[in-house]
Protein backbone atom coordinates (compact mmCIF):
# COMPACT_ATOMS: atom_id res chain seq x y z
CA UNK A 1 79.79 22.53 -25.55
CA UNK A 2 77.71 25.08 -27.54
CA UNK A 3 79.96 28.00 -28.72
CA UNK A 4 78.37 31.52 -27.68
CA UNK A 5 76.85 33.79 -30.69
CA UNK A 6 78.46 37.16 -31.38
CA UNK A 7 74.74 38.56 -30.80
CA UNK A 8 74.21 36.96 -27.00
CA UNK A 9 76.61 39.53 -25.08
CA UNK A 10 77.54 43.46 -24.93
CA UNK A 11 79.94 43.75 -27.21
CA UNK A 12 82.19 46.70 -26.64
CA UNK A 13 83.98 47.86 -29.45
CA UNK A 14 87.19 49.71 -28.89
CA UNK A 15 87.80 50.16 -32.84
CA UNK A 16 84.55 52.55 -32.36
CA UNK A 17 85.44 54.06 -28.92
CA UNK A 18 86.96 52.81 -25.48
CA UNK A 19 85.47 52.31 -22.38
CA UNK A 20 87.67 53.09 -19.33
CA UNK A 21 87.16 50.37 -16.96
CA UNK A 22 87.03 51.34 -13.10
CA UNK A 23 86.46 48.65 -11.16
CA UNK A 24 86.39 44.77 -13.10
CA UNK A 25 85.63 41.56 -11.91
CA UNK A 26 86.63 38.81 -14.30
CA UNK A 27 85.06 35.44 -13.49
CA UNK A 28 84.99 31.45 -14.98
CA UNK A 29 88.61 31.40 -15.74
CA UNK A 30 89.49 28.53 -17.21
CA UNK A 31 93.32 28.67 -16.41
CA UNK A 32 95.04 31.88 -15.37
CA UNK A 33 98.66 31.81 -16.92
CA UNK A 34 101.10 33.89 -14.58
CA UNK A 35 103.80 34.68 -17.34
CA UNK A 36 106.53 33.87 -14.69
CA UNK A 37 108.86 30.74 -15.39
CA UNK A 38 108.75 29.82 -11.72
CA UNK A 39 105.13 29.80 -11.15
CA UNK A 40 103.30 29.30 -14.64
CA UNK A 41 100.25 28.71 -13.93
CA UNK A 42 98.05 30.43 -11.04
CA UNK A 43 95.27 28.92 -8.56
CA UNK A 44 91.76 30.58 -9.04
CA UNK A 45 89.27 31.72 -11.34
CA UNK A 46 88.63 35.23 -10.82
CA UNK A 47 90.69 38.51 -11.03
CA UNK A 48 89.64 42.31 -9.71
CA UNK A 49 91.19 44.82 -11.66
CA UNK A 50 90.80 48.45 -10.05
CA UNK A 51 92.11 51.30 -12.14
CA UNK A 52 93.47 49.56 -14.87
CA UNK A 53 96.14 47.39 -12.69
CA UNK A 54 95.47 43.97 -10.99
CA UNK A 55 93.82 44.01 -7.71
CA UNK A 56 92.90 40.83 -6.83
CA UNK A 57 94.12 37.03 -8.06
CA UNK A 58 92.09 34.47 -6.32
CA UNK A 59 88.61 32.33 -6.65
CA UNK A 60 85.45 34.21 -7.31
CA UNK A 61 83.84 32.82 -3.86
CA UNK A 62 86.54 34.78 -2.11
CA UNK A 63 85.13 38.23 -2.85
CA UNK A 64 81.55 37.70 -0.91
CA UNK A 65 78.73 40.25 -2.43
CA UNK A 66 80.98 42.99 -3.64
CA UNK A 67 79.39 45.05 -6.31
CA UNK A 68 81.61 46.12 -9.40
CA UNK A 69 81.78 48.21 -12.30
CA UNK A 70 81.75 45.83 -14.68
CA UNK A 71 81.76 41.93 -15.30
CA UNK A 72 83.64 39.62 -17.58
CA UNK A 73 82.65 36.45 -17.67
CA UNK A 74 85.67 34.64 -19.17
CA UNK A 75 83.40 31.51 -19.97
CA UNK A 76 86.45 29.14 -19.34
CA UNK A 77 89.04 31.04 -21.55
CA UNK A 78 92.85 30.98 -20.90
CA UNK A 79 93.67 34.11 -19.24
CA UNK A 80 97.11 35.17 -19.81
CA UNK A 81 99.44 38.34 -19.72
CA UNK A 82 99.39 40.86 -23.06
CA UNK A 83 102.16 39.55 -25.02
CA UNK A 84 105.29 41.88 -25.45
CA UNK A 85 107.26 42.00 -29.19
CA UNK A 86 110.47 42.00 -28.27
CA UNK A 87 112.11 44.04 -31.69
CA UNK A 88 110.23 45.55 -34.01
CA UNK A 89 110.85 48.35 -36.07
CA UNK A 90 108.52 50.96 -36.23
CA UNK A 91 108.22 54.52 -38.28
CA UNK A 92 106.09 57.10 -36.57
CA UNK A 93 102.35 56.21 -35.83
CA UNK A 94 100.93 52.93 -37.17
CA UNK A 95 102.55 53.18 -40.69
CA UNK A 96 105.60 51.26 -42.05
CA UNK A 97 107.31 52.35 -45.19
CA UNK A 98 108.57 48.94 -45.32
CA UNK A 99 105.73 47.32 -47.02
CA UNK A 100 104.26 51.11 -47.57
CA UNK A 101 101.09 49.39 -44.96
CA UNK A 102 99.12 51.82 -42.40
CA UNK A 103 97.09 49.83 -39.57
CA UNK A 104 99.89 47.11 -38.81
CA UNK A 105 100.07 47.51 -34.86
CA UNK A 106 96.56 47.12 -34.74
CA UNK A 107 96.69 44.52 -36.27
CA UNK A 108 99.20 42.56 -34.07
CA UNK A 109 96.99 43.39 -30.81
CA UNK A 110 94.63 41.03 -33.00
CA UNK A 111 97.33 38.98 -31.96
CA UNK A 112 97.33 39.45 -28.88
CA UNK A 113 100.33 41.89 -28.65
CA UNK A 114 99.99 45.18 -26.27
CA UNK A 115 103.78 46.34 -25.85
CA UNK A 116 106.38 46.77 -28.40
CA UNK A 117 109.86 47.36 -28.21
CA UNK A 118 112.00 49.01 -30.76
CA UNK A 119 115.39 47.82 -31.82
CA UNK A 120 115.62 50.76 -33.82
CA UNK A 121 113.79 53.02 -36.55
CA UNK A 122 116.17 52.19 -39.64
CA UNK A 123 113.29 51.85 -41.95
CA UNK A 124 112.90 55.59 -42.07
CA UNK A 125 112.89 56.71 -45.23
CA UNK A 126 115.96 59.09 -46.04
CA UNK A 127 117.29 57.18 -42.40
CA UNK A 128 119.84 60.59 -41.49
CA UNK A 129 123.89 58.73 -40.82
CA UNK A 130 125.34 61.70 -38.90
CA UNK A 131 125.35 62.44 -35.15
CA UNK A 132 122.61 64.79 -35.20
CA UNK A 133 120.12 63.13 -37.23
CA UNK A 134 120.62 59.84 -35.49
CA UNK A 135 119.67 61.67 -32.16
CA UNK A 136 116.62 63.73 -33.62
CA UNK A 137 115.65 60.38 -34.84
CA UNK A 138 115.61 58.62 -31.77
CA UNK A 139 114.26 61.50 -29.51
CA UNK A 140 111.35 62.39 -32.10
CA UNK A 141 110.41 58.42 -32.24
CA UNK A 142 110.01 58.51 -28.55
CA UNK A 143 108.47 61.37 -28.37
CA UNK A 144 105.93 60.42 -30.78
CA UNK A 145 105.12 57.18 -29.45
CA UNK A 146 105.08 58.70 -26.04
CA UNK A 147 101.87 61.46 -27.42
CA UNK A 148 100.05 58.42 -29.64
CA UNK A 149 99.39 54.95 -28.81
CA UNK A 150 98.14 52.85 -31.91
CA UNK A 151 95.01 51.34 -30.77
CA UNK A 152 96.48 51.62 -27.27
CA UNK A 153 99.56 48.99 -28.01
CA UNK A 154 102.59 50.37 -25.65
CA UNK A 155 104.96 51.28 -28.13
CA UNK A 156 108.71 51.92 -26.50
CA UNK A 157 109.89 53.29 -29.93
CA UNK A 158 113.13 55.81 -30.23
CA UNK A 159 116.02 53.57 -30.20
CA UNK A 160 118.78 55.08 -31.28
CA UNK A 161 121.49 53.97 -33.69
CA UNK A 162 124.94 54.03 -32.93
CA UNK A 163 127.08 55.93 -35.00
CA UNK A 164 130.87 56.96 -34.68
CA UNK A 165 132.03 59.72 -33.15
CA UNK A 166 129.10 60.17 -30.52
CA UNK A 167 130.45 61.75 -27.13
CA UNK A 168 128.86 61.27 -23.76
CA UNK A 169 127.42 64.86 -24.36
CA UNK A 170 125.19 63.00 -27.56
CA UNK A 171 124.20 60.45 -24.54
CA UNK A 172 122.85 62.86 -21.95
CA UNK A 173 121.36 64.76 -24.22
CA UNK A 174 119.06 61.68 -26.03
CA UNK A 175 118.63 60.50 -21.77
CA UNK A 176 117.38 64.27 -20.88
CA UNK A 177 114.61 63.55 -23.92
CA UNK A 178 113.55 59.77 -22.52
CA UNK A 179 115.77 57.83 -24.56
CA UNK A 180 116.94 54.65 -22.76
CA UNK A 181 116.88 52.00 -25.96
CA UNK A 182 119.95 51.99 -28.32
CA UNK A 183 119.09 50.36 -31.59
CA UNK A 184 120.44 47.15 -32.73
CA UNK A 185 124.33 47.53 -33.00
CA UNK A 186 125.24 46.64 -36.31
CA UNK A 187 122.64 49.40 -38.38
CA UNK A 188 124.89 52.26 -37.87
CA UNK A 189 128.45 53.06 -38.44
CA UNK A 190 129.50 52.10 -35.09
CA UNK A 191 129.87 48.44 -34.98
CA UNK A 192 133.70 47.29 -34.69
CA UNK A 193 134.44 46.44 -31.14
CA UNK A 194 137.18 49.48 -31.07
CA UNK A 195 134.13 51.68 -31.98
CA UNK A 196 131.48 50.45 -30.18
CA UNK A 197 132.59 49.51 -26.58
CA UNK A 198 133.22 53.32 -25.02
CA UNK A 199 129.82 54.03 -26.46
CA UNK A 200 128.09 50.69 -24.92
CA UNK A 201 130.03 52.14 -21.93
CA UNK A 202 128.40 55.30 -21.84
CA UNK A 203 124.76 54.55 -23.03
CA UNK A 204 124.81 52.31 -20.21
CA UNK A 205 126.16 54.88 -17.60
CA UNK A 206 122.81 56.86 -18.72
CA UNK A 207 120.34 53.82 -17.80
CA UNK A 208 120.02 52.93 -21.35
CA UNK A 209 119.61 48.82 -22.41
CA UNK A 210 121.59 48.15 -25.28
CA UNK A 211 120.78 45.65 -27.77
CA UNK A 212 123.01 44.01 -30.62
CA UNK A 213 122.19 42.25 -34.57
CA UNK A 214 123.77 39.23 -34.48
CA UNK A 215 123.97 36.85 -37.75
CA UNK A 216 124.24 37.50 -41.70
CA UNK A 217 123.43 41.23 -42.95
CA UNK A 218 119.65 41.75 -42.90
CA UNK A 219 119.46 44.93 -44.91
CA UNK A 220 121.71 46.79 -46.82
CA UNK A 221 124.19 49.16 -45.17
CA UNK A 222 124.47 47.00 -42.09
CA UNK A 223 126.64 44.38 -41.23
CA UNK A 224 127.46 40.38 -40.23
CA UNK A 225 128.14 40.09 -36.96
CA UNK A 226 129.27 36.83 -35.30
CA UNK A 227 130.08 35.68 -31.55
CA UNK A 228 133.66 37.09 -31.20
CA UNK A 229 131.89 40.49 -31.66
CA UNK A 230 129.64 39.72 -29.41
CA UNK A 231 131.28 38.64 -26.25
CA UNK A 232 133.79 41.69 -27.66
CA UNK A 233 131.13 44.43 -27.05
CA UNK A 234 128.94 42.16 -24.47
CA UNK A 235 125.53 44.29 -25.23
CA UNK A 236 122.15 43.57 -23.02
CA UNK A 237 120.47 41.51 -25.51
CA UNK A 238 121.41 39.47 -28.14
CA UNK A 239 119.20 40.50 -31.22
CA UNK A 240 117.64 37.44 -32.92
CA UNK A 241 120.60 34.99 -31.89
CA UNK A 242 118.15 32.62 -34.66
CA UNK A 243 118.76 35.19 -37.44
CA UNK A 244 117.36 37.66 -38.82
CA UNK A 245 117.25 36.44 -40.94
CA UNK A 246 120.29 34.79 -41.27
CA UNK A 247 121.68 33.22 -38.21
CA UNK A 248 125.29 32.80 -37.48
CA UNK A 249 126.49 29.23 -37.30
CA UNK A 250 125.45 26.66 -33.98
CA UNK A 251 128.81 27.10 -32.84
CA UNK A 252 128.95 30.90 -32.47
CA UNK A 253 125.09 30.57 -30.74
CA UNK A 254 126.27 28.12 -28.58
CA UNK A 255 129.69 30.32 -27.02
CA UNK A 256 127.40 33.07 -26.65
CA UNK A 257 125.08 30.98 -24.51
CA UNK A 258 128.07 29.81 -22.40
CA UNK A 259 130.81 32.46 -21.86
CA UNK A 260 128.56 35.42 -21.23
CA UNK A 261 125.02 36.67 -19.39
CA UNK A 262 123.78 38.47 -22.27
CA UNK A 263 120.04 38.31 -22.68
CA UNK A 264 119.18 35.96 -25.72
CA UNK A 265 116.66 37.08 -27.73
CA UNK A 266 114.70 34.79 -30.44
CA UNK A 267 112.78 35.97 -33.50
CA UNK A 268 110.02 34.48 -35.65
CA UNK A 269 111.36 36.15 -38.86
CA UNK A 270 114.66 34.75 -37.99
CA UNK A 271 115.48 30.82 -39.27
CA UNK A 272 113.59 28.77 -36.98
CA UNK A 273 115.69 25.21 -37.46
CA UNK A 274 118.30 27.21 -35.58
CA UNK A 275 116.01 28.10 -32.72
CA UNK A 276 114.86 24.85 -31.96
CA UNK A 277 118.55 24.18 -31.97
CA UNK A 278 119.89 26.81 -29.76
CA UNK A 279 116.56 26.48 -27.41
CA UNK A 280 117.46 22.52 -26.81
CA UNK A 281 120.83 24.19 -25.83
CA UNK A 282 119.26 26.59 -23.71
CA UNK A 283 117.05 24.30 -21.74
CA UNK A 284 119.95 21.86 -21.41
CA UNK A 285 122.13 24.45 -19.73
CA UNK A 286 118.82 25.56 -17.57
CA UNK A 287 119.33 29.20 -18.60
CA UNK A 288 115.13 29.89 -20.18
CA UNK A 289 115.06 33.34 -18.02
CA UNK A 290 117.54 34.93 -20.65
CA UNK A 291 115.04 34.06 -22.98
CA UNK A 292 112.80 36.58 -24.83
CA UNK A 293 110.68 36.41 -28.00
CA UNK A 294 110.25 38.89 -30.82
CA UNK A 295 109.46 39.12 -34.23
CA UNK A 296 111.78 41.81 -36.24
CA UNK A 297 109.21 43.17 -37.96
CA UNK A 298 108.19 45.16 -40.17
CA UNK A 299 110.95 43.39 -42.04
CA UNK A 300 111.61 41.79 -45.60
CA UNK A 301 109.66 38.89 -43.96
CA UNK A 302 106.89 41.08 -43.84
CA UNK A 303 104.02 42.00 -41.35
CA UNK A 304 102.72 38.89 -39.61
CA UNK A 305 100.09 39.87 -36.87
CA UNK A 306 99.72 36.61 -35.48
CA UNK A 307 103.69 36.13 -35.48
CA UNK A 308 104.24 35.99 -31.72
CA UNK A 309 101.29 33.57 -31.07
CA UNK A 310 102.84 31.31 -34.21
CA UNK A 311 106.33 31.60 -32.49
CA UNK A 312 104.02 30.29 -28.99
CA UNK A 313 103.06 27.28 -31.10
CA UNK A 314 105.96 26.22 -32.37
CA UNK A 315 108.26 26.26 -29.16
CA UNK A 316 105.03 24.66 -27.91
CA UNK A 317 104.77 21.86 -30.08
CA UNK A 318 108.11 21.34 -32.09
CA UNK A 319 110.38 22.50 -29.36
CA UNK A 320 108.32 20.78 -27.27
CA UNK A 321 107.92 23.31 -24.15
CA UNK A 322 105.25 23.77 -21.95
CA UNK A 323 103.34 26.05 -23.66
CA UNK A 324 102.36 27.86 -20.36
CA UNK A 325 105.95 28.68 -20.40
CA UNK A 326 106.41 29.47 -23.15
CA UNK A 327 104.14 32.31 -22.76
CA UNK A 328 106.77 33.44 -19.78
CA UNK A 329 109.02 34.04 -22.60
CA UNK A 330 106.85 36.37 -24.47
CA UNK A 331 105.43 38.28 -21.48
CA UNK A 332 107.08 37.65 -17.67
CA UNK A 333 110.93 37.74 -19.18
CA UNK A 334 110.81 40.38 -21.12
CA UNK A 335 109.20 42.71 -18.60
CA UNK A 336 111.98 41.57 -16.42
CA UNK A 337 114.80 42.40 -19.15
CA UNK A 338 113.25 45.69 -19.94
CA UNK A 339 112.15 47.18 -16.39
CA UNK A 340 108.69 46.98 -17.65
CA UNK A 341 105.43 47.30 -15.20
CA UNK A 342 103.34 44.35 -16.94
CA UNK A 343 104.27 40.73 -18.40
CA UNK A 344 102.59 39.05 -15.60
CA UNK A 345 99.59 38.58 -13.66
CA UNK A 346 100.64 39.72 -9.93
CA UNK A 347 98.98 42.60 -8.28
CA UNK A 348 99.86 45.74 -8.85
CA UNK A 349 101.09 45.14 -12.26
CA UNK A 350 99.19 47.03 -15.35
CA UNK A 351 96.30 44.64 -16.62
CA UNK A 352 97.14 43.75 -19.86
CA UNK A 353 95.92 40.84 -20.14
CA UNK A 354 94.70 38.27 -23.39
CA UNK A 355 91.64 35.67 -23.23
CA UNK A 356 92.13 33.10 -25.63
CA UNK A 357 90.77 29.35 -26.19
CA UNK A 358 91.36 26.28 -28.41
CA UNK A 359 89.68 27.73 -31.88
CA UNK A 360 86.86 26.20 -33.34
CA UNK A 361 87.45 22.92 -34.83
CA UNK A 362 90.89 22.98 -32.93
CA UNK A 363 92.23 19.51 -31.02
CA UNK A 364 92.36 20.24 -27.09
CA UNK A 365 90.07 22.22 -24.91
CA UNK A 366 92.05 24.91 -23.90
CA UNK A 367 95.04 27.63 -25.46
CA UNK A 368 97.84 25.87 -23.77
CA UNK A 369 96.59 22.38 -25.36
CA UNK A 370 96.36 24.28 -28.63
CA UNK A 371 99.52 25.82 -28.59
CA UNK A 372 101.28 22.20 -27.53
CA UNK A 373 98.85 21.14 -30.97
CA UNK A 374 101.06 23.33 -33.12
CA UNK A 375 97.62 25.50 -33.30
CA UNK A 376 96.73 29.08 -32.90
CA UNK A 377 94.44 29.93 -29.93
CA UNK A 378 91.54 31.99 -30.70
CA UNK A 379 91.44 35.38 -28.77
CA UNK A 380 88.19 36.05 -27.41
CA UNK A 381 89.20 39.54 -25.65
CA UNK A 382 92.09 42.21 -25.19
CA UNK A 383 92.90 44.43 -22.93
CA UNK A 384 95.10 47.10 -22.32
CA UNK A 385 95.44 49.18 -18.96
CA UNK A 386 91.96 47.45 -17.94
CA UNK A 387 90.22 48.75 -21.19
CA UNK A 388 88.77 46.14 -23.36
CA UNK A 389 90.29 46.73 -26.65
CA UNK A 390 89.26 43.79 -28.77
CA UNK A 391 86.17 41.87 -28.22
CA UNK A 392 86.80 38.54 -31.07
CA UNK A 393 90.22 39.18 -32.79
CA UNK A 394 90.23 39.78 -36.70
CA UNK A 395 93.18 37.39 -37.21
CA UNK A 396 92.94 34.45 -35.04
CA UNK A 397 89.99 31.56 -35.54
CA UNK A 398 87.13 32.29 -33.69
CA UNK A 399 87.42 30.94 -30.36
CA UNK A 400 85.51 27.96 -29.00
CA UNK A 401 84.42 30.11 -26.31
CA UNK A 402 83.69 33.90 -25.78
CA UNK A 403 83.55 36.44 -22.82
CA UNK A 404 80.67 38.04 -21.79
CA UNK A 405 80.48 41.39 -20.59
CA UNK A 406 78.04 43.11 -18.59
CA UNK A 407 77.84 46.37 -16.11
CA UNK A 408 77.82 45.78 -12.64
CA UNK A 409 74.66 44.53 -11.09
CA UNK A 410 72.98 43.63 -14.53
């Protein structure tokens, strides 16, 4: 099979402009990956996407002589859905003081990344400790991210840190402003069971989802927090239950997986020896829809852009996973967990959606056999909301295979 030149389609380049996609056909799938545990993999080789959400799912003989706006001929690629981080920790924009580095979101939609989810801004520099500035904090980050999306990547930033004292008052005021995330327990003052429970109790009684650091201290000012705190406070999601780095010891994981229903989250800057441990655990006790993948990053670890496809690989291959589900737990689950309108390829969902194929010179002839090879995919295409926003990612190996893309009744 003769690989297709970067010269022999239309190349549409969304880091020069965007093209706002009405009405898509995308044909020649190769495999279309649901990003639901119970059905993994779809039949067909064709989606419709009308408006920027998914129309149609289905075989391309089905649809007769429609005309359409535009064509994207997948040329066997994997088709799955854009992959959701889990915890970061962004800034404002697409900076991070962390590792003083401006373009890093863009980057990780090279890696085939459209939604992030905060665990909290602590990175700020001059990060305010009282009541107030934790709230202006939080409200301005969502606010922000809500006006500006980094090279269209979803960003559900302004997660707000718990500190002591807050009131209910503090918690419909950040609710009135669209805050619904509360920041990884354990970066604020707040993070004794005594302290924290009333204000879990509240945040929740304004529809926010509450997430908690679990393992050694990650930065300084914040805090080691082990499994009696845990089942203690009994937050929505267990932050990096592998570390972050640090993780608490096998034991602790392991009472966390069995006496409560919290949400487990895994990280790839987190110690990955204890993932593959508490995963086996995991699939042993059939619990994998708790599951969701992050990367807690922009971090000490640094800024990996390919982190969450490296994180596919290894449950992949090591942990030995289907890797077609293993994309569920990057995409599908965490939609679930976080009330989000994407993460899988069903109608009416928001097409965000990843083309990828074995790279060049890869073992396997597909993503999924790459991923079970321990190997990053190449992405061919991503897209956000139906608008192609990569054509040939930066960061991954070229693909084996790439899209073509032409306008409708070329």
């Amino acid at each position: 099979m003769k690989a297709l030149s970067f010269e022999n389609f239309i190349l549409i380049n969304a880091n020069r402009f965007t093209v706002r996609l009405m009405e898509v056909k995308i044909r020649n799938i190769g495999v279309i990956v649901s990003g639901k545990l119970e059905e993994p993999i779809l039949e067909g080789d064709c989606l419709v996407l009308d408006n920027g959400k998914i129309a149609f799912i289905g075989f391309e003989n089905e649809l007769g002589d429609k005309n359409f706006d535009v064509v994207i001929d997948a040329n066997g690629n994997t088709v799955f859905p854009g992959l959701i981080d889990a915890h970061v920790h962004p800034v404002f924009g697409d900076y991070t003081p962390r590792q003083n580095t401006i373009g890093w979101i863009s980057g990780y939609l090279h890696g085939g990344v459209t939604t992030m989810i905060s665990a909290g801004e602590p990175h700020m520099p001059g990060r305010p400790r009282d009541i107030v500035g934790a709230k202006a904090l939080a409200i301005l980050a969502r606010k922000s991210f809500d006006n500006m999306r980094p090279s269209g990547v979803k960003v559900h930033a302004g997660a707000v840190i718990l500190e002591k004292g807050m009131t209910e008052d503090d918690f419909k005021e950040l609710a009135h402003h669209g805050v619904w995330l509360v920041g990884e327990i354990g970066l604020g003052s707040a993070y004794k069971p005594e302290d924290v429970k009333p204000l879990v109790q509240l945040a929740r009684k304004y529809g926010m989802k509450v997430k908690m650091h679990t393992g050694g201290t990650s930065i300084p000012e914040s805090t080691t927090i082990g499994a009696e705190e845990v089942i203690a406070i009994h937050p929505d999601i267990v932050g990096h239950i592998n570390g972050g780095p640090t993780a608490m010891p096998l034991e602790d994981a392991f009472r966390i997986v069995d006496e409560t229903d919290i949400i487990l989250e895994f990280v790839y800057c987190g110690n990955l020896k204890a993932l593959q441990e508490i995963l086996k655990y995991i699939r042993n006790k059939n619990a994998l829809e708790r599951v969701v993948l992050g990367t807690d990053s922009p971090s000490g670890t640094g800024i990996i852009p390919l982190a969450v496809l490296r994180l596919l690989a290894f449950i992949s291959s090591i942990c030995e996973l289907e890797p077609e589900k293993a994309i569920s737990l990057a995409t599908g689950n965490t939609a679930r967990v976080y009330g989000l309108n994407t993460g899988v390829i069903e109608t009416g969902k928001e097409a965000d959606l990843v083309f990828a194929d074995v790279p060049m010179g890869g073992v396997g002839d597909t993503a999924l056999e790459a991923l079970k090879n321990g190997d990053v995919p190449g992405i061919s295409a991503v897209l956000i909301n139906g608008d192609i926003k990569v054509v040939k990612s930066k960061y991954t190996p070229p693909p084996y295979r790439m899209i073509e893309i032409t306008k409708g009744g070329d």
